[in-house]
Protein backbone atom coordinates (compact mmCIF):
# COMPACT_ATOMS: atom_id res chain seq x y z
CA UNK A 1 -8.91 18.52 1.03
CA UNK A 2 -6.21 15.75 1.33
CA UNK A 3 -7.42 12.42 -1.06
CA UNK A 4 -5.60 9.00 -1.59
CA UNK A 5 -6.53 7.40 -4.76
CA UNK A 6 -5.45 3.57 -5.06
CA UNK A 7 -5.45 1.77 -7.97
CA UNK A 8 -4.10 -1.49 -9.68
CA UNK A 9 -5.86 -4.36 -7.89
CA UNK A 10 -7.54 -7.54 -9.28
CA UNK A 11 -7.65 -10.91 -9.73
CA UNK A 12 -4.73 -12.28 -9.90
CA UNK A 13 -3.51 -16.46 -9.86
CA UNK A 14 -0.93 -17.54 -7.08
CA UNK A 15 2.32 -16.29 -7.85
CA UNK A 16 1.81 -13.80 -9.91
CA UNK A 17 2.10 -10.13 -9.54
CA UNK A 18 0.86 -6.75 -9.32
CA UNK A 19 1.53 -2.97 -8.65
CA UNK A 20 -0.30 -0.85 -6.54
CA UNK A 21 -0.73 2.76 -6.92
CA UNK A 22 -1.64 5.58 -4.75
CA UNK A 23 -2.21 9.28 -5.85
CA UNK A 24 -1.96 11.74 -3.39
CA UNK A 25 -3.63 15.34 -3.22
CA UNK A 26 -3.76 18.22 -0.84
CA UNK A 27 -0.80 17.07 1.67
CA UNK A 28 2.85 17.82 1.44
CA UNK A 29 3.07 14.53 -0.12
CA UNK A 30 6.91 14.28 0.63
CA UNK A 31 6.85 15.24 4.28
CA UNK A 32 4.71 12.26 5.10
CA UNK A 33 4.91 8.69 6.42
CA UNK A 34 3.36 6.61 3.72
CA UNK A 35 2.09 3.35 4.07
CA UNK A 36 -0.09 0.56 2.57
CA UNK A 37 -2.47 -1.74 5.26
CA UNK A 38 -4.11 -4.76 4.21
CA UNK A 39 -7.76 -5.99 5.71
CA UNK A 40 -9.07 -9.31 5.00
CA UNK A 41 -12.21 -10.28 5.07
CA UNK A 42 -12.67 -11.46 9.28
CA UNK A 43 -9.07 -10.16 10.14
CA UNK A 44 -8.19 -6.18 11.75
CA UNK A 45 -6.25 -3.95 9.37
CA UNK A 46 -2.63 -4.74 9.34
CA UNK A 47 0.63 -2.40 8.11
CA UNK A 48 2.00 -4.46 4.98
CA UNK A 49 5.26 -1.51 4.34
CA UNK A 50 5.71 1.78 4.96
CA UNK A 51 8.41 4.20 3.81
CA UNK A 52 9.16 7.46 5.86
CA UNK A 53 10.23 11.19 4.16
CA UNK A 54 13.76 9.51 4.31
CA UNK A 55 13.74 6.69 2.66
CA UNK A 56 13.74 4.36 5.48
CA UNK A 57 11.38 1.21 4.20
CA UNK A 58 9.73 -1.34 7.41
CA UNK A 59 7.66 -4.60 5.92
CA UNK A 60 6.02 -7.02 8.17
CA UNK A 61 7.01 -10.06 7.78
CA UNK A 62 5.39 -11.83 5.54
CA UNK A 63 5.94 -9.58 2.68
CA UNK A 64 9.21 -9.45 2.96
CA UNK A 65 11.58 -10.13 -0.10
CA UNK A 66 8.28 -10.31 -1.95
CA UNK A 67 6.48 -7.04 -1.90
CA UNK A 68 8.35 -3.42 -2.68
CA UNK A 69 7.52 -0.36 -1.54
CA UNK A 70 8.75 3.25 -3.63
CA UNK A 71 7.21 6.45 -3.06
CA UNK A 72 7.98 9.32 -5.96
CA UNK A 73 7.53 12.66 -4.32
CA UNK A 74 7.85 14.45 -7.71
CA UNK A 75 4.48 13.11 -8.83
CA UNK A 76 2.93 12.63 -5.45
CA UNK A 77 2.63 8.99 -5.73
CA UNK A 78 3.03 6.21 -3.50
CA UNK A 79 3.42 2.50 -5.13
CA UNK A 80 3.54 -1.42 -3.86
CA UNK A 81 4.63 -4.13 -6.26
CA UNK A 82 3.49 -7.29 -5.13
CA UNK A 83 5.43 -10.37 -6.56
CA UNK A 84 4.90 -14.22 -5.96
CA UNK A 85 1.17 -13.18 -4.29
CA UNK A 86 -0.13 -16.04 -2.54
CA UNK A 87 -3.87 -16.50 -1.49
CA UNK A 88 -3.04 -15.53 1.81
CA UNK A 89 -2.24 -11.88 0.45
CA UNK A 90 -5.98 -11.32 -0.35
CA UNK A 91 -7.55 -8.39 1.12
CA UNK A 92 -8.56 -4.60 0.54
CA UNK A 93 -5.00 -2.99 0.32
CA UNK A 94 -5.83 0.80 1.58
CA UNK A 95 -2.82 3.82 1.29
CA UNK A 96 -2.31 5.97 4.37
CA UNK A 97 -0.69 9.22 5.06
CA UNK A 98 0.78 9.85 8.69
CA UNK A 99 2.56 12.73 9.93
CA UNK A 100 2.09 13.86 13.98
CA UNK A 101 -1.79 13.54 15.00
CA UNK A 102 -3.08 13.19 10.94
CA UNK A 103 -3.96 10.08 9.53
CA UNK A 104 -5.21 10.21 6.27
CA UNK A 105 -6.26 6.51 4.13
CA UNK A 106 -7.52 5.67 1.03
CA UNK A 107 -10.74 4.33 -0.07
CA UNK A 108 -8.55 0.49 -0.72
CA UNK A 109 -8.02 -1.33 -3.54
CA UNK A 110 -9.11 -5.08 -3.82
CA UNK A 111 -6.62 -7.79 -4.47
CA UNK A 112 -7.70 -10.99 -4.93
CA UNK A 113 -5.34 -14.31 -5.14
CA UNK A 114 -6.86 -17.20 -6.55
CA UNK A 115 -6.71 -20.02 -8.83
């Protein structure tokens, strides 16, 4: 049974920071695409980063030179650290697992930007 456990959200002001986490369980951790999606209240899901078995990283573009994904495949772990967060950045942050016709996602993690 495959799970993805986030953690590290909260309440945070406007440019601060914060690092999400993702435990994975019951995959091949390293042989999958692993990515972090954002939904805000309103808005569809969106990718935020994603970083292949390779190494090779993708951010949308309004993360970028802000937000970092890192994946450690020795502890099955997927993380996003989230610097100079603005209140556009709210949203439940879920982790997802890809690899040919699986998706897998996390139950999300809530990250809230605010003053």
């Amino acid at each position: 049974q495959v799970q993805l456990v986030e953690s590290g959200g909260g309440l945070v002001q406007p440019g601060g920071s914060l690092r999400l986490s993702c435990a994975a369980s019951g995959l091949t951790f390293g042989t999958y695409l692993m990515g972090w999606y954002r939904q805000a209240p309103g808005k569809e899901r969106e990718l935020v980063a994603h970083i292949s078995s390779g190494g090779y990283i993708y951010y949308t573009d309004s993360v970028k030179g802000r937000f970092t994904i890192s994946r450690d495949n020795s502890k099955n772990t997927l993380y996003l650290e989230m610097n100079s967060l603005k209140p556009a950045d709210t949203a439940v942050y879920y982790c997802n697992a890809h690899k040919l016709t699986q998706y897998f996602w996390g139950q999300g993690t809530q990250v809230t930007v605010s003053s």
